[in-house]
C-alpha atoms as a PDB file:
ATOM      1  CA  UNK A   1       0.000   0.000   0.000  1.00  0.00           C
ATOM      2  CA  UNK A   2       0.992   3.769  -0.633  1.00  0.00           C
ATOM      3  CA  UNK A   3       0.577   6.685   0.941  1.00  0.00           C
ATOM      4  CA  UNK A   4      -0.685   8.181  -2.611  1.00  0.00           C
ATOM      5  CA  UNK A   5      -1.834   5.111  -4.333  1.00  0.00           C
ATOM      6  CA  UNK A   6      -3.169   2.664  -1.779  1.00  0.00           C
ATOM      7  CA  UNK A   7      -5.063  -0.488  -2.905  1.00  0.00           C
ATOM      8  CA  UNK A   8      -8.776  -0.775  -3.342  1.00  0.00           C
ATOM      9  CA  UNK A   9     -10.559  -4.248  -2.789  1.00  0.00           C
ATOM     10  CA  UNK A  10     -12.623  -4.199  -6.417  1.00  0.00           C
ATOM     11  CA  UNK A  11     -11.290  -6.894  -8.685  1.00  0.00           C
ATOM     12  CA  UNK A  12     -12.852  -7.745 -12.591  1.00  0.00           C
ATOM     13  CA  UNK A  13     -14.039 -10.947 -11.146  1.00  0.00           C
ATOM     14  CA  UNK A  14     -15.749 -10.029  -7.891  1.00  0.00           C
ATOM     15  CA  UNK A  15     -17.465  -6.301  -8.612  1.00  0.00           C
ATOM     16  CA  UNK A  16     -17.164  -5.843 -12.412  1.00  0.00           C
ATOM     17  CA  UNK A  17     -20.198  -6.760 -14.586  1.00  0.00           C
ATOM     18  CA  UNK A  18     -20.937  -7.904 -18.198  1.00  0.00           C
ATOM     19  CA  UNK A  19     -23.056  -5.046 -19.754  1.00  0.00           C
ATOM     20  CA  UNK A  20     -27.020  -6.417 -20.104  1.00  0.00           C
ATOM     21  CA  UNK A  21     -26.959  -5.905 -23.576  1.00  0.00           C
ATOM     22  CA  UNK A  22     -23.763  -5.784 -25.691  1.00  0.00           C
ATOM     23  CA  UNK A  23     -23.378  -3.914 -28.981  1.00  0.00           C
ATOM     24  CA  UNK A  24     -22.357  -6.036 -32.610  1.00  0.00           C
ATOM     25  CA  UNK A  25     -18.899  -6.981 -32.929  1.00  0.00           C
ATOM     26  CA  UNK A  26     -18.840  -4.478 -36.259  1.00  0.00           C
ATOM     27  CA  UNK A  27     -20.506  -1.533 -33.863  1.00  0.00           C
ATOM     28  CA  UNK A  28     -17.378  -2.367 -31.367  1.00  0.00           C
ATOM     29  CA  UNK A  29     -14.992  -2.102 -33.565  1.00  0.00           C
ATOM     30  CA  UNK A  30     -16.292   0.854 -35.097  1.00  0.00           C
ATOM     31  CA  UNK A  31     -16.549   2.801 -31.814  1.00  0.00           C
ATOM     32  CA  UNK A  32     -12.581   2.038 -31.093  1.00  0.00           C
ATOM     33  CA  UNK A  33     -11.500   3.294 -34.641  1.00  0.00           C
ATOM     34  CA  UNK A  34     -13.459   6.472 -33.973  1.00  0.00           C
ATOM     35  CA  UNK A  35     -11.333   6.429 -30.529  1.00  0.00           C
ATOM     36  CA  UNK A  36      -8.312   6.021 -32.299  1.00  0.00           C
ATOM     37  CA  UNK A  37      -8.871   8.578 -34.888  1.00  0.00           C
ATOM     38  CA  UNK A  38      -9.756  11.154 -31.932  1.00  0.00           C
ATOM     39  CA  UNK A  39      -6.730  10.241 -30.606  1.00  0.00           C
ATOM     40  CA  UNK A  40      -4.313  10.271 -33.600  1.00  0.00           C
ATOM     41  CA  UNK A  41      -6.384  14.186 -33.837  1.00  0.00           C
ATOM     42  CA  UNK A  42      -4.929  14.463 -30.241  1.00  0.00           C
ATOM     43  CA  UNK A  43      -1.622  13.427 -30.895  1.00  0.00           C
ATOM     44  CA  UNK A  44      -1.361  16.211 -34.086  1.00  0.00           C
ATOM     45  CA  UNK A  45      -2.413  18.597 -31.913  1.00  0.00           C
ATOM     46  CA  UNK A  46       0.134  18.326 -28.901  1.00  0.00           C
ATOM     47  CA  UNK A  47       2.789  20.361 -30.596  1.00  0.00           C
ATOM     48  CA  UNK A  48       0.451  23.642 -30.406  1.00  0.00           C
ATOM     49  CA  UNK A  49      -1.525  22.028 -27.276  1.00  0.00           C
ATOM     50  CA  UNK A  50      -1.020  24.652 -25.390  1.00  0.00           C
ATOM     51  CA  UNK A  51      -2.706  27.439 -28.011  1.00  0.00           C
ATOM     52  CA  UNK A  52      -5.528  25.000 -28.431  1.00  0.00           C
ATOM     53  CA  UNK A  53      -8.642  26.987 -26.989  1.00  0.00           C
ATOM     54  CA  UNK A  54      -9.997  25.580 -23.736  1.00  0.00           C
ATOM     55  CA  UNK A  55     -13.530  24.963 -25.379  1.00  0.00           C
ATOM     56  CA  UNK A  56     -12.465  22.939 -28.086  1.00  0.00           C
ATOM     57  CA  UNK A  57     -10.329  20.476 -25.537  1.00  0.00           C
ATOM     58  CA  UNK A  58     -13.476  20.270 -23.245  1.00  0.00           C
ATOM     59  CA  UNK A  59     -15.730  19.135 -26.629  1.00  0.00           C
ATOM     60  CA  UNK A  60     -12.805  16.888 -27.754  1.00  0.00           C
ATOM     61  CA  UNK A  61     -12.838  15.229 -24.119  1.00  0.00           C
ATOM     62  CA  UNK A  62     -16.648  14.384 -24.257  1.00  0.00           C
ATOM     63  CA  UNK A  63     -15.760  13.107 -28.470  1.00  0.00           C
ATOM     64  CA  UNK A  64     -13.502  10.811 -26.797  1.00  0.00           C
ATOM     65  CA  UNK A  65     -15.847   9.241 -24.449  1.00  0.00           C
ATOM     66  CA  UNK A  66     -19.079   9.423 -27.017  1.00  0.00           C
ATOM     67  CA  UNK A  67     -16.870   7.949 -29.472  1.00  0.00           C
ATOM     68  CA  UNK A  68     -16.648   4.577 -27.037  1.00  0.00           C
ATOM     69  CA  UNK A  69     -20.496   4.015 -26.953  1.00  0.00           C
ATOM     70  CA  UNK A  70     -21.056   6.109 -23.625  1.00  0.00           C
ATOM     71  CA  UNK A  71     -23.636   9.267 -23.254  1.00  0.00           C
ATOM     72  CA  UNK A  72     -22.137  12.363 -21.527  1.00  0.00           C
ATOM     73  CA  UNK A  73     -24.158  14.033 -18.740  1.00  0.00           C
ATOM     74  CA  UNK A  74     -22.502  17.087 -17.007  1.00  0.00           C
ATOM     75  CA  UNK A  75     -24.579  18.798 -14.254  1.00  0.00           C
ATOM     76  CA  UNK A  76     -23.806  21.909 -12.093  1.00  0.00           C
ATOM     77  CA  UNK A  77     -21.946  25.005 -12.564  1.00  0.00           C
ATOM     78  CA  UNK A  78     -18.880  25.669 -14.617  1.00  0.00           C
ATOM     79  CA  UNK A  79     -15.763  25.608 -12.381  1.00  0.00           C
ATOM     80  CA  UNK A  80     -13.720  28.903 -11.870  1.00  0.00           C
ATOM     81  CA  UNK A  81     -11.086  30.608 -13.833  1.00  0.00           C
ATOM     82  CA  UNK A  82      -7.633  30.536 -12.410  1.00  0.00           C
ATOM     83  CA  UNK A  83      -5.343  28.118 -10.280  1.00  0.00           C
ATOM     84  CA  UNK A  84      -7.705  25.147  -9.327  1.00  0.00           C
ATOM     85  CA  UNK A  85      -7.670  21.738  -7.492  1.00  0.00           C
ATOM     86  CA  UNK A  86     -10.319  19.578  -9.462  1.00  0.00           C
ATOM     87  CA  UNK A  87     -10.938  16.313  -7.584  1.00  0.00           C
ATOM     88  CA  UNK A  88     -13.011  13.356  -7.934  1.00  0.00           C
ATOM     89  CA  UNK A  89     -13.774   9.993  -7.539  1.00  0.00           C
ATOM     90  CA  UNK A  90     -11.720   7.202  -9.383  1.00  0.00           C
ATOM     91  CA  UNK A  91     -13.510   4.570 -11.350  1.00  0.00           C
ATOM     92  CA  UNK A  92     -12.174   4.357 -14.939  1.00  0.00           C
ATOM     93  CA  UNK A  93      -9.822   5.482 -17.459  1.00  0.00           C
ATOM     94  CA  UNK A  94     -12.849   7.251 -18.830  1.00  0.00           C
ATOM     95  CA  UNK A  95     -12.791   9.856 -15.984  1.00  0.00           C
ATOM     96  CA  UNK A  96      -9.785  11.429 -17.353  1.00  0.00           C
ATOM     97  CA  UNK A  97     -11.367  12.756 -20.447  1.00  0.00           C
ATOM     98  CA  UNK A  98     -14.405  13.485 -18.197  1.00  0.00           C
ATOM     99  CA  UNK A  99     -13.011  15.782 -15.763  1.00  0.00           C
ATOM    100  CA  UNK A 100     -11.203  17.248 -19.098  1.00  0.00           C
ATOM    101  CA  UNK A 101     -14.422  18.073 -20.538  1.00  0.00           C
ATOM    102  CA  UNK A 102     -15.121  19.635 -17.163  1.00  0.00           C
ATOM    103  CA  UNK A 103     -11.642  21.904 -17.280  1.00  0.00           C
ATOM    104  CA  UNK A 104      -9.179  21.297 -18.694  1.00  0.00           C
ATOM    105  CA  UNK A 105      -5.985  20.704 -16.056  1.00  0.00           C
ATOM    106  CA  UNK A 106      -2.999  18.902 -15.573  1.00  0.00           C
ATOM    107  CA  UNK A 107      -3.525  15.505 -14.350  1.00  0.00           C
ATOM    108  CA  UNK A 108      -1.651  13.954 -11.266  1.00  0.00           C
ATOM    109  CA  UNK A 109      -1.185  10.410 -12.118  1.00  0.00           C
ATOM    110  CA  UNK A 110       1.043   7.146 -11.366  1.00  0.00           C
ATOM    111  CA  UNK A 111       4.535   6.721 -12.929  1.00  0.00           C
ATOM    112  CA  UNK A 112       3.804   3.277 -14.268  1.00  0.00           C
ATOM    113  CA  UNK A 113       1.339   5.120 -17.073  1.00  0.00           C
ATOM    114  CA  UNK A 114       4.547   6.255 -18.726  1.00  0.00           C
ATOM    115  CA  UNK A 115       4.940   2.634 -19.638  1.00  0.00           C
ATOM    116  CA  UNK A 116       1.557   2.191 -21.395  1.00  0.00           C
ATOM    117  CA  UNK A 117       1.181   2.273 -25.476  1.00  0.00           C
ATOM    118  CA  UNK A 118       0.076   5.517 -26.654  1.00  0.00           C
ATOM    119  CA  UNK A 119      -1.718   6.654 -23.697  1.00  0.00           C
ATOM    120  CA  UNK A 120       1.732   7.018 -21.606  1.00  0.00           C
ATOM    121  CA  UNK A 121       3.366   8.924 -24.685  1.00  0.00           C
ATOM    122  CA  UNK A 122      -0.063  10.806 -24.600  1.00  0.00           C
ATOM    123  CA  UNK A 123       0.350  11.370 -21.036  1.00  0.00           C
ATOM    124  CA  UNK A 124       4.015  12.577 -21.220  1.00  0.00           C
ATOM    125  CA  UNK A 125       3.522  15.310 -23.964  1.00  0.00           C
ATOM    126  CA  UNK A 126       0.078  16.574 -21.901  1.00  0.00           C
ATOM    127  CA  UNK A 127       2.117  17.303 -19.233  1.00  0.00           C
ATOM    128  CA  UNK A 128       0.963  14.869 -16.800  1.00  0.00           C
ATOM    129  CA  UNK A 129       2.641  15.474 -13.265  1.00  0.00           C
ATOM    130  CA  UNK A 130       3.674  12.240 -12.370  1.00  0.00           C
ATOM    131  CA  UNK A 131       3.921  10.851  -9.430  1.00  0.00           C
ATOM    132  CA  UNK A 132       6.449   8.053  -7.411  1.00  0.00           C
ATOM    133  CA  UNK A 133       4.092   6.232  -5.326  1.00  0.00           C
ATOM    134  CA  UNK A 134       6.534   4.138  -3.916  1.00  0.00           C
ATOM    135  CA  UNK A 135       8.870   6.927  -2.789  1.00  0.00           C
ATOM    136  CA  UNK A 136       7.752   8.600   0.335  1.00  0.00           C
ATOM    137  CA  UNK A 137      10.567  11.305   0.875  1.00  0.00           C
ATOM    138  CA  UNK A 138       9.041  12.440  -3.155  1.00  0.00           C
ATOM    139  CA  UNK A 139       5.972  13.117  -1.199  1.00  0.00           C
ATOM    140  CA  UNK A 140       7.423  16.577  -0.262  1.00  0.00           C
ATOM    141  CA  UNK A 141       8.406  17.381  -3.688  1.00  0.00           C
ATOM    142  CA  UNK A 142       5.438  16.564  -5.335  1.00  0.00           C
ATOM    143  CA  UNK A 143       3.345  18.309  -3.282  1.00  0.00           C
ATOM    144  CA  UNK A 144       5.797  21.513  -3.868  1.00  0.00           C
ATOM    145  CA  UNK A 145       5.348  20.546  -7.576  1.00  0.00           C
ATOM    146  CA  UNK A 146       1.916  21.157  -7.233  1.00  0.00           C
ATOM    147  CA  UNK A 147       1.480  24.143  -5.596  1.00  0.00           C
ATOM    148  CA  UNK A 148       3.792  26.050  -7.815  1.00  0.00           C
ATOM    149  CA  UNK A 149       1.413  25.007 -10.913  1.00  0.00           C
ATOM    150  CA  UNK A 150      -1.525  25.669  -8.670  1.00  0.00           C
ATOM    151  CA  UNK A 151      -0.483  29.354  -7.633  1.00  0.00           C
ATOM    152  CA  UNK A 152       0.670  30.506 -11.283  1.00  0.00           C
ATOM    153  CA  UNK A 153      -3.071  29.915 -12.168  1.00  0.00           C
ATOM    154  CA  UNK A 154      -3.148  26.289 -13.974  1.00  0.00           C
ATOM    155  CA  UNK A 155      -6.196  23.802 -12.827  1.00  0.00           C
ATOM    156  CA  UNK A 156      -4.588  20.650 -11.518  1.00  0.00           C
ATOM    157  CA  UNK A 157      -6.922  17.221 -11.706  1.00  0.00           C
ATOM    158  CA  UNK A 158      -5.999  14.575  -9.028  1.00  0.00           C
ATOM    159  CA  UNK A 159      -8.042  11.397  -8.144  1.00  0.00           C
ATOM    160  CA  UNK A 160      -7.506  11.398  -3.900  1.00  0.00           C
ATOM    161  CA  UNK A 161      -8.663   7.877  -3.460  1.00  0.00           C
ATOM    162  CA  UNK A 162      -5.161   6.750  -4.963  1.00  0.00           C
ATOM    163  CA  UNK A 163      -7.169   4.133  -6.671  1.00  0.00           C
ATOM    164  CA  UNK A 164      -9.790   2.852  -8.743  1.00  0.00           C
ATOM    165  CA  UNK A 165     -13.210   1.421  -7.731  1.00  0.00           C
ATOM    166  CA  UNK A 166     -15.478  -0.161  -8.856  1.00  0.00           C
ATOM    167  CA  UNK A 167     -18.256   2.629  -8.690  1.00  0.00           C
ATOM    168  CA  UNK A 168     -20.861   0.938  -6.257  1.00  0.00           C
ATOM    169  CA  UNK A 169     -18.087   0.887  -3.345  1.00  0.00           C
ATOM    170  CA  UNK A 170     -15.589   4.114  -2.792  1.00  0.00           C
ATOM    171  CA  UNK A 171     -12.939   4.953  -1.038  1.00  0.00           C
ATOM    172  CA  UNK A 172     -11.505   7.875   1.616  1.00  0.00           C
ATOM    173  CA  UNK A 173      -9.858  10.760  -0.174  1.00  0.00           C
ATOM    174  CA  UNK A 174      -6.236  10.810   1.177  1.00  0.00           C
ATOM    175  CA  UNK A 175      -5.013  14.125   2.686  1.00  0.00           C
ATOM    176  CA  UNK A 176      -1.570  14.685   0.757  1.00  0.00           C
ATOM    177  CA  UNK A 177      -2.853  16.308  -2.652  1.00  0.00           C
ATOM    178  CA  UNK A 178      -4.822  19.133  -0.729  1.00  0.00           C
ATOM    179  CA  UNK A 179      -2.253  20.246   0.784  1.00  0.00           C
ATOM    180  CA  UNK A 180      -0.945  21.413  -2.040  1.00  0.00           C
ATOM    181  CA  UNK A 181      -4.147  23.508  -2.728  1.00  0.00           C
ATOM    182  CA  UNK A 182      -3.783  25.079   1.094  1.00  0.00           C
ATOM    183  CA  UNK A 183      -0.167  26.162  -0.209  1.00  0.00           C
ATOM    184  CA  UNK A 184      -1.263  27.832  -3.298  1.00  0.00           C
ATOM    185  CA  UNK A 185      -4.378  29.760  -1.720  1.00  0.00           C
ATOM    186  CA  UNK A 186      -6.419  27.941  -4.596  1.00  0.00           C
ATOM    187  CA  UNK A 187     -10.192  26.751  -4.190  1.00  0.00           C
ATOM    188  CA  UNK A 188     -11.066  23.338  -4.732  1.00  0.00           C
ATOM    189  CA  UNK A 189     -13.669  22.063  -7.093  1.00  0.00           C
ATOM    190  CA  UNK A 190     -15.026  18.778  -6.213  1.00  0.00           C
ATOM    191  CA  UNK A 191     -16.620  16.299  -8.908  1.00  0.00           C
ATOM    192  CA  UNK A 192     -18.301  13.310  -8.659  1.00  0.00           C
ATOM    193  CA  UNK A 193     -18.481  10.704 -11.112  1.00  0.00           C
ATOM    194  CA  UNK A 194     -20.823   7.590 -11.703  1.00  0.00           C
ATOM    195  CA  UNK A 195     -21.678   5.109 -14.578  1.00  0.00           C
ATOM    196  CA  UNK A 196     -25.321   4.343 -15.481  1.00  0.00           C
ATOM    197  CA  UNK A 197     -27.027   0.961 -17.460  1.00  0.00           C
ATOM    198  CA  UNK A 198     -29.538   3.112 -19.739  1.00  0.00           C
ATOM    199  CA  UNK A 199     -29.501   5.928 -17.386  1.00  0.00           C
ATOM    200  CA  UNK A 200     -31.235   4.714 -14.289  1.00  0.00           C
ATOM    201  CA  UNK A 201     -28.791   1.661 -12.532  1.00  0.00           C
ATOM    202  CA  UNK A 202     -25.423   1.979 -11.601  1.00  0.00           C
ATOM    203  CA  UNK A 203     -23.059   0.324 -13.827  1.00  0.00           C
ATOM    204  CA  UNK A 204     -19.624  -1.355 -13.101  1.00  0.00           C
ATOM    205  CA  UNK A 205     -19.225  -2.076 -16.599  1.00  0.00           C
ATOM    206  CA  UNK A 206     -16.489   0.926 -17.116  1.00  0.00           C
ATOM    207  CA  UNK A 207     -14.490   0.117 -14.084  1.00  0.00           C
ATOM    208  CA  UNK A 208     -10.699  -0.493 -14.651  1.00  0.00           C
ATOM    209  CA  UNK A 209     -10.176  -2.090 -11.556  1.00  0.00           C
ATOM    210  CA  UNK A 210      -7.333  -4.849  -9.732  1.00  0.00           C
ATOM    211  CA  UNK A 211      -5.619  -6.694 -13.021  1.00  0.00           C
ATOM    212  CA  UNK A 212      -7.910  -5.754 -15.538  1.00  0.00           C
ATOM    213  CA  UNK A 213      -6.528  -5.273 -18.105  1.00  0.00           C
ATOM    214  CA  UNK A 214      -6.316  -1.560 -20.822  1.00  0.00           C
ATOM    215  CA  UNK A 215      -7.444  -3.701 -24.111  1.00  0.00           C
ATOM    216  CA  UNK A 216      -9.736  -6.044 -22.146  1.00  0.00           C
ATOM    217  CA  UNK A 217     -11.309  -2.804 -20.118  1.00  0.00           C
ATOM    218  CA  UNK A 218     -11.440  -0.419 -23.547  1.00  0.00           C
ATOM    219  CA  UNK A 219     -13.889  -3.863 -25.124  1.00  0.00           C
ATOM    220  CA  UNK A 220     -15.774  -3.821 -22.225  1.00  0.00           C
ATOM    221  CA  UNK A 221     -16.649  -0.531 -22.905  1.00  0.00           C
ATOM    222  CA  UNK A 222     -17.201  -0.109 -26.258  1.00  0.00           C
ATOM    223  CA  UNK A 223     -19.078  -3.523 -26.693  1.00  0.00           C
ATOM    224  CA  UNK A 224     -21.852  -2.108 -23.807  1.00  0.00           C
ATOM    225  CA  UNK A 225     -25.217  -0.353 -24.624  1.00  0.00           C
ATOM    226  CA  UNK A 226     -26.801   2.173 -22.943  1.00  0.00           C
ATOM    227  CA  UNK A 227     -24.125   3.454 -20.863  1.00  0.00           C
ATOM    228  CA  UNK A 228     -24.044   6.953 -19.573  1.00  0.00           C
ATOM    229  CA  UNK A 229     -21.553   8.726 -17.723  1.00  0.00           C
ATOM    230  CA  UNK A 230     -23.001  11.235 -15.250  1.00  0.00           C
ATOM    231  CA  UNK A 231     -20.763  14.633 -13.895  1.00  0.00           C
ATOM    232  CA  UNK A 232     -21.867  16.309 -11.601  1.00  0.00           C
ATOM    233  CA  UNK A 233     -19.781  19.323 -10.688  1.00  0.00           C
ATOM    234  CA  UNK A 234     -20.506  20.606  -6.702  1.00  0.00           C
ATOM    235  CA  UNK A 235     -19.696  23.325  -5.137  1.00  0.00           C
ATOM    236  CA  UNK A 236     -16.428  24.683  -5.107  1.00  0.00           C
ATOM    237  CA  UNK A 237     -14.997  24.896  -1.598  1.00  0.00           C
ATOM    238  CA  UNK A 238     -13.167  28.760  -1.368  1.00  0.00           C
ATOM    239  CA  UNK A 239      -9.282  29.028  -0.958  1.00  0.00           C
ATOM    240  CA  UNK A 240      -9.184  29.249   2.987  1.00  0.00           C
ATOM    241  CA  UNK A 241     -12.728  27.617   3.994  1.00  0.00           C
ATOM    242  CA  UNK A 242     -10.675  24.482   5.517  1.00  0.00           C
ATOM    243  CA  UNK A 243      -7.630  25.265   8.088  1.00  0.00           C
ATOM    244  CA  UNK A 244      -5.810  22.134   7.336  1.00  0.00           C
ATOM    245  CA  UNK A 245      -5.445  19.179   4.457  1.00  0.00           C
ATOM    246  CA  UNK A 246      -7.716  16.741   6.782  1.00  0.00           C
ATOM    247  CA  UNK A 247     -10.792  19.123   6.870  1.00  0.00           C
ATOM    248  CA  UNK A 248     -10.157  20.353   3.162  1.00  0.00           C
ATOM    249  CA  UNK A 249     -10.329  16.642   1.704  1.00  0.00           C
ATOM    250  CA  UNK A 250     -13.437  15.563   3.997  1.00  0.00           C
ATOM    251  CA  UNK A 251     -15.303  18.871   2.301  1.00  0.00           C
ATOM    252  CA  UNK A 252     -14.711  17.635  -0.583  1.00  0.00           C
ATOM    253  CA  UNK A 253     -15.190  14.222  -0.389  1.00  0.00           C
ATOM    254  CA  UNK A 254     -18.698  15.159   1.738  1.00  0.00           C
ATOM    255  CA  UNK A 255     -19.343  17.490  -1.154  1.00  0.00           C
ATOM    256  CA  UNK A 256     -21.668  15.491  -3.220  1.00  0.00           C
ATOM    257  CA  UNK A 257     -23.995  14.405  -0.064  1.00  0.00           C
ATOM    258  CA  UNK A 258     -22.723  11.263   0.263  1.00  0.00           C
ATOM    259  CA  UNK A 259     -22.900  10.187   3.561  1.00  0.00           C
ATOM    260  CA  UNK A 260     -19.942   7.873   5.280  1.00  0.00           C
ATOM    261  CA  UNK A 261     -19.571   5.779   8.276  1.00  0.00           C
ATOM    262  CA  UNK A 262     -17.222   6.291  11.215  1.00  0.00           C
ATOM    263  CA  UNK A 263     -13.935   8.432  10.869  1.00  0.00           C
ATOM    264  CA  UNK A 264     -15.251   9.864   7.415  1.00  0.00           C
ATOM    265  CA  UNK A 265     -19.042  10.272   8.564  1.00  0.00           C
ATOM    266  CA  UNK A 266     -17.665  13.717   9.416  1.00  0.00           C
ATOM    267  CA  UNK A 267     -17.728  15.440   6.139  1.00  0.00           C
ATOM    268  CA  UNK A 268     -20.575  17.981   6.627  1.00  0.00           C
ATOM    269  CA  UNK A 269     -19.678  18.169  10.447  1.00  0.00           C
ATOM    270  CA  UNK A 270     -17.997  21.779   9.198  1.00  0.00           C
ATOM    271  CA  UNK A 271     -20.791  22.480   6.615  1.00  0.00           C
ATOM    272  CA  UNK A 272     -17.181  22.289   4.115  1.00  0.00           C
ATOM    273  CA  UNK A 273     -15.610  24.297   5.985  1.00  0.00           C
ATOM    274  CA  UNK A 274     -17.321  26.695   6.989  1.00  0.00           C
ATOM    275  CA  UNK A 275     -18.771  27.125   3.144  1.00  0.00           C
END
């Protein structure tokens, strides 16, 4: 376990289901060449990515994730302008062009993704601030990292459960990302992510959970019907609501009403922080 990246108990076998209906092998296959030719659009792109207009990243996010099968639903009120901590819950690869089409930011994410085909080159030339999960004296650093992109005004995306789950279970946001926001002075905009079976269940089907695989995952998900990913952007908690890291990631992992147990039960004990 790590102090950034810890474990979650979801595994394919045990929490991930087969989607009730499943879409023709040709309609498959046709969604994943539309990914890929979004992507290969991407990839053109990443030489002038940084004079690409905000907008047109945000519509090119939801492409992505229309292009695998799955309806877009974003609810609440665009996040504001200037440095940003945009957090959310972790239950697929899909939720990194979803929080995109939110804002776009620079995503904290694992090391290992440097390793993957195309997505870790992808990764790399988006400026992804990557992270060493198994180094604790980095922990300092990358916090420091951080806050410096934070306070000159860039949005920074960060996933505090460290892991993925499965979407009916979640887990605790950890404390260390946040403090980075407290450094900066920046607000944090929380975001809260689920997957629907024709709008109305909750679906596992897009999880990317345990040893699941990329390829086997990206089927998955294009061979479903009727799934919808719903956004739903709450409210922002102000730079300087929350005294400490602690309070400022139970805020925003209370922010979406979600009530826990125990230690975490807590979350709306402050009303966010005094919000």
């Amino acid at each position: 376990m790590s102090v950034w990246l810890p474990g979650a108990p979801c595994t394919p076998e045990a929490c991930v289901e087969r989607a009730r209906t499943a879409a023709a092998v040709p309609r498959a296959v046709l969604r994943l060449t539309a990914v890929v030719v979004l992507l290969l659009a991407g990839i053109a792109l990443t030489p002038v990515g940084h004079r690409v207009p905000a907008a047109l990243v945000r519509r090119w996010s939801r492409w992505i994730v229309r292009a695998c099968g799955v309806r877009v639903r974003i609810t609440g009120s665009a996040p504001p302008a200037g440095g940003l901590l945009l957090v959310a819950n972790h239950v697929s690869w899909l939720d990194v062009p979803l929080l995109a089409a939110v804002r776009p930011a620079r995503m904290v994410a694992k090391t290992e993704i440097r390793g993957w085909p195309v997505a870790g080159w992808l990764a790399a030339r988006g400026r992804v601030l990557f992270i060493e999960r198994d180094r604790l004296r980095a922990l300092p650093g990358t916090v420091a990292r951080i806050a410096a992109e934070l306070r000159g005004g860039a949005a920074v995306a960060a996933f505090p459960e460290g892991s993925t789950w499965c979407g009916r279970a979640r887990g605790p946001f950890r404390r260390a990302v946040f403090q980075a926001a407290l450094d900066a002075g920046v607000p944090v905009q929380p975001v809260r992510i689920r997957y629907l079976a024709d709008g109305r269940t909750v679906s596992t089907t897009p999880a990317f959970v345990g040893e699941d695989t990329l390829l086997t995952s990206l089927w998955r998900v294009a061979s479903a019907r009727g799934l919808v990913a719903e956004v739903r952007v709450r409210p922002v908690v102000p730079a300087g609501a929350c005294s400490d890291r602690r309070d400022l990631a139970r805020a925003a992992e209370g922010a979406d009403g979600v009530a826990r147990t125990g230690h975490h039960g807590k979350a709306h004990s402050k009303s966010l922080c005094n919000l």
